[in-house]
C-alpha atoms as a PDB file:
ATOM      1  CA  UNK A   1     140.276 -35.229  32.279  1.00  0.00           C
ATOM      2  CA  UNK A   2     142.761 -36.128  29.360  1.00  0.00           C
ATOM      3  CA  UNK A   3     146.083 -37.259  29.822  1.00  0.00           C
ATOM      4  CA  UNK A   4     147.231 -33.830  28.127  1.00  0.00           C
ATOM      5  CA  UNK A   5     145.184 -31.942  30.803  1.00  0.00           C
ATOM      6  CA  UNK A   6     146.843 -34.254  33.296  1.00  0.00           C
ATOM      7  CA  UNK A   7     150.331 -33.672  32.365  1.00  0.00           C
ATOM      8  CA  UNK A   8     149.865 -29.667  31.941  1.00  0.00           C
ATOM      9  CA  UNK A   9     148.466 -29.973  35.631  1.00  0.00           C
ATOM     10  CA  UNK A  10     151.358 -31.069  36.183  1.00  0.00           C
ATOM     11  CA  UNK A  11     153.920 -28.742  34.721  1.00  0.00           C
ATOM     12  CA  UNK A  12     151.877 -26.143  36.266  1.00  0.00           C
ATOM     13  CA  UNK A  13     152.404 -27.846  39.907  1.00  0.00           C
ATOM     14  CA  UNK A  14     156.052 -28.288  39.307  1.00  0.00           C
ATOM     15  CA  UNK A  15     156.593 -24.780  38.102  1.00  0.00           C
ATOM     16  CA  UNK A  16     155.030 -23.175  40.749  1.00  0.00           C
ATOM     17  CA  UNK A  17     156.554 -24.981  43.099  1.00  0.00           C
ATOM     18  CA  UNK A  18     160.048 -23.702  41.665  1.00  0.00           C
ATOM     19  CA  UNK A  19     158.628 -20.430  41.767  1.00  0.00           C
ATOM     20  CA  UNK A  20     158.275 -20.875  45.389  1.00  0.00           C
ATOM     21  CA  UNK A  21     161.611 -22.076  45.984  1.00  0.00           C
ATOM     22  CA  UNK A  22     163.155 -18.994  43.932  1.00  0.00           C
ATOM     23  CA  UNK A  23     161.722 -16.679  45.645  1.00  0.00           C
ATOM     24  CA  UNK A  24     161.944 -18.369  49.000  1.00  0.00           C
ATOM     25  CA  UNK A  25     165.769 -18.366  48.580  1.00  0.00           C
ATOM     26  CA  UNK A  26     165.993 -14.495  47.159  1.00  0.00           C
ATOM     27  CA  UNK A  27     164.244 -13.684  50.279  1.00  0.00           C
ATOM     28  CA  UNK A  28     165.841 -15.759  52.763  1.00  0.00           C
ATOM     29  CA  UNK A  29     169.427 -14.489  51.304  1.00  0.00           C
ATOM     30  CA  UNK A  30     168.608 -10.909  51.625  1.00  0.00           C
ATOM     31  CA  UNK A  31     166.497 -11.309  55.636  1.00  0.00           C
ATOM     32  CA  UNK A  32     167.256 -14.209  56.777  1.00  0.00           C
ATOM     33  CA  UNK A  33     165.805 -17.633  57.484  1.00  0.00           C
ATOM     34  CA  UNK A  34     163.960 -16.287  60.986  1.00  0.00           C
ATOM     35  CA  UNK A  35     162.782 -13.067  59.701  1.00  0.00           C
ATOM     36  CA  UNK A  36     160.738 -14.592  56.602  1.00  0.00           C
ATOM     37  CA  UNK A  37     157.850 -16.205  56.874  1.00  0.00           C
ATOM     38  CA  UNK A  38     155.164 -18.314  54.029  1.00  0.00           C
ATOM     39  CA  UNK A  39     153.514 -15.014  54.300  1.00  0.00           C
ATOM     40  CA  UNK A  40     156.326 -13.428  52.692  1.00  0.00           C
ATOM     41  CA  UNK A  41     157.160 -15.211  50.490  1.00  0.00           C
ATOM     42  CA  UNK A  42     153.232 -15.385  49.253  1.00  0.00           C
ATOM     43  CA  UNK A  43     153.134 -11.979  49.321  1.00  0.00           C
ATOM     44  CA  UNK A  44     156.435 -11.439  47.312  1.00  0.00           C
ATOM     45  CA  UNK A  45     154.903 -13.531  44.779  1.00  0.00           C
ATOM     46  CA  UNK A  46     151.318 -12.375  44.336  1.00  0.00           C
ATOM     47  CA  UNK A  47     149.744 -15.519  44.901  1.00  0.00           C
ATOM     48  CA  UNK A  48     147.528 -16.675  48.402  1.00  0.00           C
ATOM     49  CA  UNK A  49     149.211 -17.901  51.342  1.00  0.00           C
ATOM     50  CA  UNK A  50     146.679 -21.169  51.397  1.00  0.00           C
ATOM     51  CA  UNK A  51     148.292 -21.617  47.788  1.00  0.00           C
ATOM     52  CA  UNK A  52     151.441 -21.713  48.807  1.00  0.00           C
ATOM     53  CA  UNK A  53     150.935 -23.268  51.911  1.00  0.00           C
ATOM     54  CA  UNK A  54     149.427 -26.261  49.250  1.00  0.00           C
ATOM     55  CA  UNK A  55     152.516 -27.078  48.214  1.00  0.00           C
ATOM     56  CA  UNK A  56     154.745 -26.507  51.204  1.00  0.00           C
ATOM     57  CA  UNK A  57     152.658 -27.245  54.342  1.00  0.00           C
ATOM     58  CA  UNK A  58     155.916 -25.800  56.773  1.00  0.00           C
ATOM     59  CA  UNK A  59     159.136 -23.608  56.180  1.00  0.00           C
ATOM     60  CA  UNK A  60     160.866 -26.766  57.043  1.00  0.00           C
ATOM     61  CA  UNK A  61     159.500 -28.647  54.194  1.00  0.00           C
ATOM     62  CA  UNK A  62     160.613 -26.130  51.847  1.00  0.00           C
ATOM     63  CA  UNK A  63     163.360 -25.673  53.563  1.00  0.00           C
ATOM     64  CA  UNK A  64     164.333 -29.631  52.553  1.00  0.00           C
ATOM     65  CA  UNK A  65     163.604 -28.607  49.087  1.00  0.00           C
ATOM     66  CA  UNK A  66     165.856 -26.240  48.803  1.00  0.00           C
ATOM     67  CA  UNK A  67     168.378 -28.290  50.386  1.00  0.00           C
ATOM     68  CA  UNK A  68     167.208 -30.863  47.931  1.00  0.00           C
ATOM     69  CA  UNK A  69     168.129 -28.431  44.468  1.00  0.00           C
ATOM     70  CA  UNK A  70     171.368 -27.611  46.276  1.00  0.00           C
ATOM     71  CA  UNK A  71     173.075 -31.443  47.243  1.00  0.00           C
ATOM     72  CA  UNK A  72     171.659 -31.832  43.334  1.00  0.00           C
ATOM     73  CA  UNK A  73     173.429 -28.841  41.829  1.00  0.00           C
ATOM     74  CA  UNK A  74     176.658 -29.770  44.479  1.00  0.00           C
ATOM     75  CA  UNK A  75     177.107 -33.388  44.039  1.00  0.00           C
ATOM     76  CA  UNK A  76     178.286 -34.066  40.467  1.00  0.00           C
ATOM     77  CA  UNK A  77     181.061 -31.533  40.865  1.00  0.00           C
ATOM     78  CA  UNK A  78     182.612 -34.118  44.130  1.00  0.00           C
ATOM     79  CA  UNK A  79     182.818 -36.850  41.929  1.00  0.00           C
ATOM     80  CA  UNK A  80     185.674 -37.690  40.765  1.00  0.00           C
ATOM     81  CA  UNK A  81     186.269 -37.199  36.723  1.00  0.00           C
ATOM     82  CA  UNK A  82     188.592 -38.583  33.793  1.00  0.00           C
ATOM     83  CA  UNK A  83     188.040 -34.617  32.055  1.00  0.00           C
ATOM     84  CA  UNK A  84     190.644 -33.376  34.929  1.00  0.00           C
ATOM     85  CA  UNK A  85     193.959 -33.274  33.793  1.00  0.00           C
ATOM     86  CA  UNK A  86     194.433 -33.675  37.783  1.00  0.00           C
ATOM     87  CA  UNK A  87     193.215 -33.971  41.405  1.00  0.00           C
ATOM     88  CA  UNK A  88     194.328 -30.632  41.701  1.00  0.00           C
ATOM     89  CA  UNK A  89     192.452 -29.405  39.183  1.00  0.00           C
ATOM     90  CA  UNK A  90     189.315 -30.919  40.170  1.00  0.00           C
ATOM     91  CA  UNK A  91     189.726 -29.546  43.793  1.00  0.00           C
ATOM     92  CA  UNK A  92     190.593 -25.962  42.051  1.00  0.00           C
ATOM     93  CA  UNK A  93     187.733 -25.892  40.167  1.00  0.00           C
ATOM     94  CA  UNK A  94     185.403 -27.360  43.101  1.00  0.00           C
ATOM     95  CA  UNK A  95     186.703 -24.392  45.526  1.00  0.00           C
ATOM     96  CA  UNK A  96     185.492 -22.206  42.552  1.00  0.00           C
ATOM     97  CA  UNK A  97     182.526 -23.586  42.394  1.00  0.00           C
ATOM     98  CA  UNK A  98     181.639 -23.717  45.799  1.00  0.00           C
ATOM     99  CA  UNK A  99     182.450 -20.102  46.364  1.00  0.00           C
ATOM    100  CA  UNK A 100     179.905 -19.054  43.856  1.00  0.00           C
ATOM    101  CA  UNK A 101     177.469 -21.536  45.095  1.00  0.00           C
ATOM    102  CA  UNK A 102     177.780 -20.487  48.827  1.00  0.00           C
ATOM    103  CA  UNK A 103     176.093 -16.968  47.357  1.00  0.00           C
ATOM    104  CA  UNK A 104     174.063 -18.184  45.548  1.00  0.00           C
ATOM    105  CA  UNK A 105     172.062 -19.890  49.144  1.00  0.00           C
ATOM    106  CA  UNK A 106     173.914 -17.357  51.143  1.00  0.00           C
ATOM    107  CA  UNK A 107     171.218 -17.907  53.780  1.00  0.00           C
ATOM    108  CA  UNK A 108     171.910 -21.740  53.924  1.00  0.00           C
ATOM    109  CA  UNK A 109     175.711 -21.231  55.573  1.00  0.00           C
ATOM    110  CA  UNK A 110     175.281 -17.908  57.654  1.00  0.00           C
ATOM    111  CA  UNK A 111     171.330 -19.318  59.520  1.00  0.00           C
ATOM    112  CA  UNK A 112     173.057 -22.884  59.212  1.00  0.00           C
ATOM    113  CA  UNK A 113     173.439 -23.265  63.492  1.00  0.00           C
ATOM    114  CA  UNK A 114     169.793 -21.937  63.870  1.00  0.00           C
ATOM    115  CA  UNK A 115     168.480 -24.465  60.777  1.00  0.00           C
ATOM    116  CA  UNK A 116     170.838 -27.217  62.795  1.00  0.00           C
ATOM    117  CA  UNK A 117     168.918 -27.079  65.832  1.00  0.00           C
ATOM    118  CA  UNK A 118     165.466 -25.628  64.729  1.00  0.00           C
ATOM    119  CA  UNK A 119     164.034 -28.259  62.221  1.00  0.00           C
ATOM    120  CA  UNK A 120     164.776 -32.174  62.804  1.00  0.00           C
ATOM    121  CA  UNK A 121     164.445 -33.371  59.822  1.00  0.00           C
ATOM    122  CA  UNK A 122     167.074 -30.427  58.086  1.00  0.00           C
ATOM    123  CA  UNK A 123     169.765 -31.885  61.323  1.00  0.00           C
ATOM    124  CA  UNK A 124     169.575 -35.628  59.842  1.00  0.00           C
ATOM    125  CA  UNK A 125     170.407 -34.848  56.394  1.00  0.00           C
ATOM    126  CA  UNK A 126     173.028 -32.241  57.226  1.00  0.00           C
ATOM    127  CA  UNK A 127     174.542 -34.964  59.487  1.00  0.00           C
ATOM    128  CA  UNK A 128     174.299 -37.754  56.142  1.00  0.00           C
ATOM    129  CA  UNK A 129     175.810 -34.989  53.957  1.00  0.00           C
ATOM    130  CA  UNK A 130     178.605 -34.400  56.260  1.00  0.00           C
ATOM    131  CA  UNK A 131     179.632 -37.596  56.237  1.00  0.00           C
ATOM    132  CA  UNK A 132     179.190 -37.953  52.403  1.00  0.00           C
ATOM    133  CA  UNK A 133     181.489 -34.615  51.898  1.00  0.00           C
ATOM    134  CA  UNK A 134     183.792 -36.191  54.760  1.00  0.00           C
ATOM    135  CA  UNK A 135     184.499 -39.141  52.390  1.00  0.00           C
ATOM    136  CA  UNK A 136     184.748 -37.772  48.654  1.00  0.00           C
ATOM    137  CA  UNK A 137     187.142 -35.164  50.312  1.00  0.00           C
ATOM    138  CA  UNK A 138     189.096 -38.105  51.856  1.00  0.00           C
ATOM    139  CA  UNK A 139     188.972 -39.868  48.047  1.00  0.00           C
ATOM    140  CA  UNK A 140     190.335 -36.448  46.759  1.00  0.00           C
ATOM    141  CA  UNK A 141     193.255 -36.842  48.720  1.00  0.00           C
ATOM    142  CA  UNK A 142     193.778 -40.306  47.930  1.00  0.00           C
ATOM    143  CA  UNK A 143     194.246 -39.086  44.483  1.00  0.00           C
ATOM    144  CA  UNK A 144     196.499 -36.690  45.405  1.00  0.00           C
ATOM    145  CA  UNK A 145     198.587 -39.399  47.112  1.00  0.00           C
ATOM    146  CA  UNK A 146     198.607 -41.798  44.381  1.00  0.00           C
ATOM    147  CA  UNK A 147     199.242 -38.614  41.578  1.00  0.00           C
ATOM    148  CA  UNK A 148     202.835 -37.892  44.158  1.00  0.00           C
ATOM    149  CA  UNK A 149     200.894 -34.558  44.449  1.00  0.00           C
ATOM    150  CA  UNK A 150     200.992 -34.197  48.258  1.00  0.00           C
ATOM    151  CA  UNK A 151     204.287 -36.173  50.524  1.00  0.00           C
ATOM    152  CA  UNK A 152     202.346 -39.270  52.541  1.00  0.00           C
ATOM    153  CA  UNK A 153     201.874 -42.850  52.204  1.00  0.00           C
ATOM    154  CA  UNK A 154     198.353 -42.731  53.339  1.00  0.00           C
ATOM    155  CA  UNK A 155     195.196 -40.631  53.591  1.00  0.00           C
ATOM    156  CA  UNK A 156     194.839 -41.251  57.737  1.00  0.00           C
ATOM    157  CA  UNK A 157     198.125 -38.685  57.800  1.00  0.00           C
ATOM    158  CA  UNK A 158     195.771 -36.038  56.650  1.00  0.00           C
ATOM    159  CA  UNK A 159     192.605 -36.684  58.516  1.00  0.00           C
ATOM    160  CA  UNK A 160     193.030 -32.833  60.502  1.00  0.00           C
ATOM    161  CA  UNK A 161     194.122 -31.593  57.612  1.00  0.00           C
ATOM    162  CA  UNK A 162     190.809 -32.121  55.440  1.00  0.00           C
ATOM    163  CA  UNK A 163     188.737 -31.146  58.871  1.00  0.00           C
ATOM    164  CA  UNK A 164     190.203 -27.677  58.627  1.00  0.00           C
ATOM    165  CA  UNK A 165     189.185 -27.638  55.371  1.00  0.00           C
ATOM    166  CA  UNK A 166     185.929 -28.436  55.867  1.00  0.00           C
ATOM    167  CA  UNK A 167     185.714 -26.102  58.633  1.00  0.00           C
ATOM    168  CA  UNK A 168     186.714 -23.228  56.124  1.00  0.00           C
ATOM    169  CA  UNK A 169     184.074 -23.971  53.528  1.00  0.00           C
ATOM    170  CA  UNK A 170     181.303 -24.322  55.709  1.00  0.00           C
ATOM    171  CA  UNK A 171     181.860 -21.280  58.070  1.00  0.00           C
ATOM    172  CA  UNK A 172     184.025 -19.343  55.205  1.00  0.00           C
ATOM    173  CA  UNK A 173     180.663 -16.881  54.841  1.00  0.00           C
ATOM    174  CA  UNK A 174     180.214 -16.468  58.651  1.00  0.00           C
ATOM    175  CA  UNK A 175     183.725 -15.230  58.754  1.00  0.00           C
ATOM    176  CA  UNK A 176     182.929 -12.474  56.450  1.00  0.00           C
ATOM    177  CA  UNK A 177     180.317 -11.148  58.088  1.00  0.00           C
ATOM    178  CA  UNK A 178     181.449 -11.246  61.524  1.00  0.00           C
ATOM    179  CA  UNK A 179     184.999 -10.304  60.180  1.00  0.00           C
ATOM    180  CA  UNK A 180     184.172  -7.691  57.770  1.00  0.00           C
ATOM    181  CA  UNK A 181     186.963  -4.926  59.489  1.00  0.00           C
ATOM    182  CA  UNK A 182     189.412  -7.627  58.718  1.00  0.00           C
ATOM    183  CA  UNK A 183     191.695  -8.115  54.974  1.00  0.00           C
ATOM    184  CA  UNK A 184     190.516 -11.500  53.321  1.00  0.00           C
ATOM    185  CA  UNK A 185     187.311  -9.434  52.189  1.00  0.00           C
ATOM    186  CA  UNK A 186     187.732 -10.147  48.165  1.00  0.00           C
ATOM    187  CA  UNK A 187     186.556 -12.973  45.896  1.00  0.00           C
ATOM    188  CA  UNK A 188     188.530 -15.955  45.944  1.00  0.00           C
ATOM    189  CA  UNK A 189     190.012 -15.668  49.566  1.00  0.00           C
ATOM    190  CA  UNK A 190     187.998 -19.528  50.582  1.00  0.00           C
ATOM    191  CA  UNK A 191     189.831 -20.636  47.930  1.00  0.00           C
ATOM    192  CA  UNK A 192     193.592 -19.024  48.552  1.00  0.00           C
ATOM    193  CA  UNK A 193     192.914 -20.142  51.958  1.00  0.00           C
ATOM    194  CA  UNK A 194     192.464 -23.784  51.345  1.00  0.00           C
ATOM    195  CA  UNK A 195     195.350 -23.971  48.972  1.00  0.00           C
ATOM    196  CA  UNK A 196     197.800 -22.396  51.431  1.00  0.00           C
ATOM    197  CA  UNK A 197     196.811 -25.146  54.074  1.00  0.00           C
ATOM    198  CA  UNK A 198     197.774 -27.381  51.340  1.00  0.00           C
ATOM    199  CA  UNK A 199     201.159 -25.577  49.862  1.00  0.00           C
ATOM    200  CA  UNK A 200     203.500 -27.322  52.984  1.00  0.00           C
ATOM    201  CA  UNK A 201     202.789 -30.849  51.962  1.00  0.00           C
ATOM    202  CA  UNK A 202     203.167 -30.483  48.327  1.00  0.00           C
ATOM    203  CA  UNK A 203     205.670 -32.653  46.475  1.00  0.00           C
ATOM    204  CA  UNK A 204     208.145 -30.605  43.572  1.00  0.00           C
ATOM    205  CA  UNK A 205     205.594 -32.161  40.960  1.00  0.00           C
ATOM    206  CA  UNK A 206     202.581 -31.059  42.974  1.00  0.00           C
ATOM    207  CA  UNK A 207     203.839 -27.799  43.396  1.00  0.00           C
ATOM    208  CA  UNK A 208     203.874 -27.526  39.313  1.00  0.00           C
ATOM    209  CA  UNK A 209     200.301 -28.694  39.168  1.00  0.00           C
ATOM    210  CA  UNK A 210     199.202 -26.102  41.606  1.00  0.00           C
ATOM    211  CA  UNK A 211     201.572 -23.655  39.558  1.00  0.00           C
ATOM    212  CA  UNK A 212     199.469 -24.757  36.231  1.00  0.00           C
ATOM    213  CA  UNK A 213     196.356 -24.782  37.993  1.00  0.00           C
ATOM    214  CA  UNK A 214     196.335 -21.352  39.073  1.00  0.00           C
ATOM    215  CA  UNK A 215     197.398 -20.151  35.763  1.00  0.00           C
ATOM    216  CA  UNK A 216     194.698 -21.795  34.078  1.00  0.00           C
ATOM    217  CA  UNK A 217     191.419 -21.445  36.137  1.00  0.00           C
ATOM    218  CA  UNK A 218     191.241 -18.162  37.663  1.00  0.00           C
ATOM    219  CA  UNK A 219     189.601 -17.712  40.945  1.00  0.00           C
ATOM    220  CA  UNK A 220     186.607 -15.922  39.055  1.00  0.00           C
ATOM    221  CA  UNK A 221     185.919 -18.343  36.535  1.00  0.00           C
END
């Protein structure tokens, strides 16, 4: 076989397997994670269920993919950038993006319990990304410390603070369904809500920033 025939193999193998995952996640948002099976997904797709089994042996292995294209797609908007004119505006524009994200794997945050105790290997990463979100969101609010953004001499005085945060983001989407009766239906609630646990312990030249920052990036963008 040639190296050419070698390397289309390839990009054949890789773009089936994306395939997989696209559809996998379109189902999965619209039945949930317990209701669809590699059967449906083969099915969905036209292709045999020993194919797809080929490339993911178990739901939890793809699964871990998915969770694999999402910590990818997530992690470069934690980090910490020169571009923002702020800390503000990076967490502004990370609640923005994580709002549109959370739809995008809708089925990730609302079967998140039943992934947490069904497949191992899905628990131990969950548990290492926890901690990893735990300490860029603890370096965010460094920044707003050191920028005289928020009142505090240290990020320790905010350690509930940034758990309730956390708790908002990750169960923001559970809320809404269980909720739905309730106001706090429309887009851009997660991130009004997370700025209004913030608004207390804003300095006068924080609450400028947040001023500017809301006129600049809209809760849609």
């Amino acid at each position: 076989m040639s190296l050419s025939s070698v390397s289309k193999k390839k990009v054949g193998k890789k773009k089936t397997k994306q395939r997989i995952i696209d559809y996998a996640i379109d189902l999965f948002n619209k039945n949930g994670v317990q209701n669809v099976t590699s059967r449906h997904i083969a099915a969905e797709m036209g292709i045999s269920h020993g194919n797809l089994d080929y490339h993911y042996n178990t739901k939890e292995d793809l699964l871990l993919a998915i969770y694999d294209q999402m910590r990818s797609e997530m992690s470069e908007s934690y980090l910490i950038k020169d571009t923002y004119s702020s800390s503000f505006e990076h967490l502004h524009r990370l609640l923005i993006h994580l709002a549109h994200f959370h739809l995008k794997y809708k089925f990730f945050h609302l079967d998140l319990l039943e992934m947490y105790r069904g497949y191992p290997r899905i628990n131990e990463i969950l548990q290492q990304n926890l901690i990893l979100r735990r300490d860029q969101m603890a370096a965010l609010f460094k920044k707003f410390i050191d920028e005289d953004l928020i009142v505090g001499a240290s990020t320790d005085d905010y350690i509930r603070l940034r758990h309730t945060i956390r708790i908002v983001i990750t169960f923001w989407l559970i809320q809404q369904e269980v909720l739905k009766s309730f106001t706090f239906q429309q887009e851009g609630e997660m991130v009004k809500h997370v700025w209004e646990l913030l608004l207390p312990y804003m300095t006068d030249k924080g609450m400028d920033e947040y001023k500017r920052v809301m006129d600049s990036f809209p809760f849609s963008s």
